[in-house]
N, C-alpha and C. Protein backbone atom coordinates (compact mmCIF):
# COMPACT_ATOMS: atom_id res chain seq x y z
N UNK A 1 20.05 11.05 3.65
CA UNK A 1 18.74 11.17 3.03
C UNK A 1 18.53 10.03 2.04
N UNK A 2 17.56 9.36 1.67
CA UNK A 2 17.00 8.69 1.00
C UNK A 2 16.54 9.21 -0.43
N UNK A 3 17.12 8.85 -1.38
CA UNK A 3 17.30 9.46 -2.61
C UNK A 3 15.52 8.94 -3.54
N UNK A 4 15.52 9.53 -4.70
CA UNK A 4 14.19 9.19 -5.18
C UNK A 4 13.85 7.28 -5.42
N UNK A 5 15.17 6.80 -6.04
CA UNK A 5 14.94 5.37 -5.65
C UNK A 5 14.85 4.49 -4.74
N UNK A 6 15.45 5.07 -3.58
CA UNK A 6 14.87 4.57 -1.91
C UNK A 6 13.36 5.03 -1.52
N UNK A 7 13.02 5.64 -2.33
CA UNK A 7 11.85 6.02 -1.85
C UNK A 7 10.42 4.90 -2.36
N UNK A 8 11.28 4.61 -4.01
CA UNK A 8 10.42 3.73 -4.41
C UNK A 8 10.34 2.46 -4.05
N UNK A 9 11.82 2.59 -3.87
CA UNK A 9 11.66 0.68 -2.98
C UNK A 9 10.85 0.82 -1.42
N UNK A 10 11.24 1.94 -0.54
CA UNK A 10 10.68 1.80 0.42
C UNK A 10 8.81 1.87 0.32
N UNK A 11 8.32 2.71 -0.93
CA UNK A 11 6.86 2.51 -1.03
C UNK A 11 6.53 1.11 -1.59
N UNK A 12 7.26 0.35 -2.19
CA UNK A 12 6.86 -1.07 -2.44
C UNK A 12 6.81 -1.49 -2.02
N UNK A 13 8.14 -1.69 -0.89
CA UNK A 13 7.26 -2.33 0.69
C UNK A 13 6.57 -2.30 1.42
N UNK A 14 6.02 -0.95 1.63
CA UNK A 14 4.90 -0.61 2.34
C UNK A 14 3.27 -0.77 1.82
N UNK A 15 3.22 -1.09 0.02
CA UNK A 15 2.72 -1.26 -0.97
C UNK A 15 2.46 -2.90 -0.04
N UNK A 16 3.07 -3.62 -0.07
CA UNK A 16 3.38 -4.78 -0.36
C UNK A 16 2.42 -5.52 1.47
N UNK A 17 3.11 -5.00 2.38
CA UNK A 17 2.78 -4.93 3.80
C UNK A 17 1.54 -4.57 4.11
N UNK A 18 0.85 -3.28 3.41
CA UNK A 18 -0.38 -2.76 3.40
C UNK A 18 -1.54 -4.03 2.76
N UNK A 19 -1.25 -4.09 1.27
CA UNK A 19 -1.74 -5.30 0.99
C UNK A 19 -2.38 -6.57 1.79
N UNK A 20 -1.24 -7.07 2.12
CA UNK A 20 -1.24 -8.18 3.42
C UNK A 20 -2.24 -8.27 4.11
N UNK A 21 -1.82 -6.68 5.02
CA UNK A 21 -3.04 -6.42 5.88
C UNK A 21 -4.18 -6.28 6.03
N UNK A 22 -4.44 -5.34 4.53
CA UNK A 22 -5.92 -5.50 3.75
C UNK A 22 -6.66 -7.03 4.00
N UNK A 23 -5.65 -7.45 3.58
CA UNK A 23 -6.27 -8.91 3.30
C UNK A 23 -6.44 -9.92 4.41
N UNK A 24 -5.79 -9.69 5.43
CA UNK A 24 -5.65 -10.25 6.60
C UNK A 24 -6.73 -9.64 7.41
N UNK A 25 -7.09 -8.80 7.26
CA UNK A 25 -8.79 -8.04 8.03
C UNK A 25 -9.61 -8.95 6.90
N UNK A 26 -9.32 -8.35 6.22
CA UNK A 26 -10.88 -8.71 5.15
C UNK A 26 -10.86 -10.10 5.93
N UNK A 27 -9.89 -11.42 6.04
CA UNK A 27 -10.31 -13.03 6.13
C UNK A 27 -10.50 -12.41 7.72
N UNK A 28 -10.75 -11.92 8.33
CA UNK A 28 -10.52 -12.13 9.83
C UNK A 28 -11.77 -11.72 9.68
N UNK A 29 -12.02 -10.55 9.21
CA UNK A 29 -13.94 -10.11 9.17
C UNK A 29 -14.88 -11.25 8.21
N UNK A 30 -14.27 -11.90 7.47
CA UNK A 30 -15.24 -12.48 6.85
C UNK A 30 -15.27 -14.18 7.43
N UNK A 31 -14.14 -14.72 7.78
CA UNK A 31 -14.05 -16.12 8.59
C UNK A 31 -14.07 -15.86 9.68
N UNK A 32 -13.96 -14.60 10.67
CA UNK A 32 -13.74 -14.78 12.03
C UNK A 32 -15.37 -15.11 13.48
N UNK A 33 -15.13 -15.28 14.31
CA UNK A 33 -15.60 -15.99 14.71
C UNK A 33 -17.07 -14.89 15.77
N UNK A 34 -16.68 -13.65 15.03
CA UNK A 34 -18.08 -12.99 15.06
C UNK A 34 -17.41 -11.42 16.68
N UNK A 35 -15.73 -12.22 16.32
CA UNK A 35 -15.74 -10.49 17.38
C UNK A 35 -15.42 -9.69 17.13
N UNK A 36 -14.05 -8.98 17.07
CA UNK A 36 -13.95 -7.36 17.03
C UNK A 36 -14.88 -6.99 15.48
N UNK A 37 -15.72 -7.30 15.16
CA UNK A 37 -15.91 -6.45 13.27
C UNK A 37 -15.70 -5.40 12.86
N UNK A 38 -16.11 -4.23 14.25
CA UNK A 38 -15.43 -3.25 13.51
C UNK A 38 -14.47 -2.39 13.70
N UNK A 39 -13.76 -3.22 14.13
CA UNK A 39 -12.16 -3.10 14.36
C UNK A 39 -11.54 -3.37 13.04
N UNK A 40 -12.42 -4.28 12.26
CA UNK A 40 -11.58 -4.69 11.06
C UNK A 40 -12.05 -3.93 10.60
N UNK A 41 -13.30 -3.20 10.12
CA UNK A 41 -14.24 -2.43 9.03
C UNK A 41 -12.97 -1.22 8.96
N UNK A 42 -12.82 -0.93 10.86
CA UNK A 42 -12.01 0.71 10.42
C UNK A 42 -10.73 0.76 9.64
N UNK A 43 -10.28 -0.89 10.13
CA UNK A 43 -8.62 -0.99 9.61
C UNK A 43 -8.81 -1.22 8.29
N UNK A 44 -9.52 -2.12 7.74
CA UNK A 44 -9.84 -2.16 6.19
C UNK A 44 -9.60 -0.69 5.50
N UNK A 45 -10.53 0.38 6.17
CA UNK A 45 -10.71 1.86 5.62
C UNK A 45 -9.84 2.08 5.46
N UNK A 46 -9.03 2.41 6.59
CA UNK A 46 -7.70 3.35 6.76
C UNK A 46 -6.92 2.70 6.20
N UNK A 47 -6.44 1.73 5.97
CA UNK A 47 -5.19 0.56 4.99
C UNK A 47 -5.87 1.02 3.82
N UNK A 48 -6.42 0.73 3.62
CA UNK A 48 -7.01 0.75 1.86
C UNK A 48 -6.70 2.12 1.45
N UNK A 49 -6.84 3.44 2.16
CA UNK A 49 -6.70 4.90 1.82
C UNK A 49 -5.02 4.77 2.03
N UNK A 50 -4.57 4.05 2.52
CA UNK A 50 -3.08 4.14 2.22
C UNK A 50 -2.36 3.40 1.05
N UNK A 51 -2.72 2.42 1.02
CA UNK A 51 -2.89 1.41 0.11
C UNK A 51 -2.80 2.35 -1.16
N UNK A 52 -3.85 2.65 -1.42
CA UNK A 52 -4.54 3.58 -2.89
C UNK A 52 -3.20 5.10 -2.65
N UNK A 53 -2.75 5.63 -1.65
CA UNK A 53 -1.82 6.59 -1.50
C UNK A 53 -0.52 5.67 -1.97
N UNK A 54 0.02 4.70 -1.34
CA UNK A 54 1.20 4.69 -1.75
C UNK A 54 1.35 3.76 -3.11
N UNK A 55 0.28 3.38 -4.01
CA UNK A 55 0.27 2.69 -5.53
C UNK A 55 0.02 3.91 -6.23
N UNK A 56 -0.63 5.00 -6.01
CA UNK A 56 -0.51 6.23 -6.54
C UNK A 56 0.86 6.87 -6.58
N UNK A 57 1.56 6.80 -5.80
CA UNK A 57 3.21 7.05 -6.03
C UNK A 57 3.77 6.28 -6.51
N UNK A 58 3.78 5.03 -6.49
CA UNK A 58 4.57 4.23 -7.36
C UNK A 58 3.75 4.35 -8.94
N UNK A 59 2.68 4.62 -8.87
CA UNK A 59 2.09 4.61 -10.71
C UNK A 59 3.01 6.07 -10.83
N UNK A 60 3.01 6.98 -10.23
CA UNK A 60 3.30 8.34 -10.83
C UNK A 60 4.73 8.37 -11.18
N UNK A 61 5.60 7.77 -9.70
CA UNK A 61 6.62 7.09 -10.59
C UNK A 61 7.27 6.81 -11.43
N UNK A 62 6.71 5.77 -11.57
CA UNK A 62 6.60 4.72 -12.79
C UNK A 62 6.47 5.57 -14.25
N UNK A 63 5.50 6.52 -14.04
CA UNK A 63 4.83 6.98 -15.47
C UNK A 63 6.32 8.07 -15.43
N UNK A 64 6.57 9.19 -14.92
CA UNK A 64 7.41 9.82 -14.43
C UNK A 64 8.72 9.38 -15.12
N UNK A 65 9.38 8.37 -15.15
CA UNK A 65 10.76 7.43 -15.50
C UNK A 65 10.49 7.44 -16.42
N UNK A 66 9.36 6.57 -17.18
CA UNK A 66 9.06 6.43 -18.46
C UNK A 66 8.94 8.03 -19.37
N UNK A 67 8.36 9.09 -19.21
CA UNK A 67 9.11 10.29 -19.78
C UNK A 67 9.67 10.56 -19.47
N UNK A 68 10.72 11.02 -18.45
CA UNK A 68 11.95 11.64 -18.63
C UNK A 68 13.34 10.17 -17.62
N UNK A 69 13.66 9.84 -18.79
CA UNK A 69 14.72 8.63 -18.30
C UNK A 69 15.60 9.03 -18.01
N UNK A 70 15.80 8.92 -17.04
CA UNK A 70 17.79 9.16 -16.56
C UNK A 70 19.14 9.15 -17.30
N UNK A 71 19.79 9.87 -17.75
CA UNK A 71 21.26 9.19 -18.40
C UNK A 71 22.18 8.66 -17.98
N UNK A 72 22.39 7.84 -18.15
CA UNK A 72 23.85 7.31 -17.96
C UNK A 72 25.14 8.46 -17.33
């Protein structure tokens, strides 16, 4: 099993990958050469609702550690 800190590294990557992709539609819908559009519109949606899901776990996280810190 993947313990609570594998979890956070594995949402940073997916954090990180999602991003990308966001961004890689957005230039493909906004420079591309006028075909699939809304192929990108849907992938934009659906990335972005994941996107916003897995930075919501890493903020909660994040906030999470910061009150109750681990001991040694």
């Amino acid at each position: 099993m993947i313990g609570p800190y594998g979890r956070v590294v594995f949402s940073v990557v997916q954090t990180v990958l999602l991003a990308a992709a966001v961004t890689f539609c957005a230039v493909m819908l906004i420079g591309g050469d006028g075909g699939p559009g809304n192929v990108f519109v849907i992938a934009i949606i659906f990335l972005s609702l994941s996107l916003a899901g897995h930075a919501t776990f890493l903020f909660l996280s994040y906030r999470s550690a910061r009150r109750h810190p681990r001991s040694p």
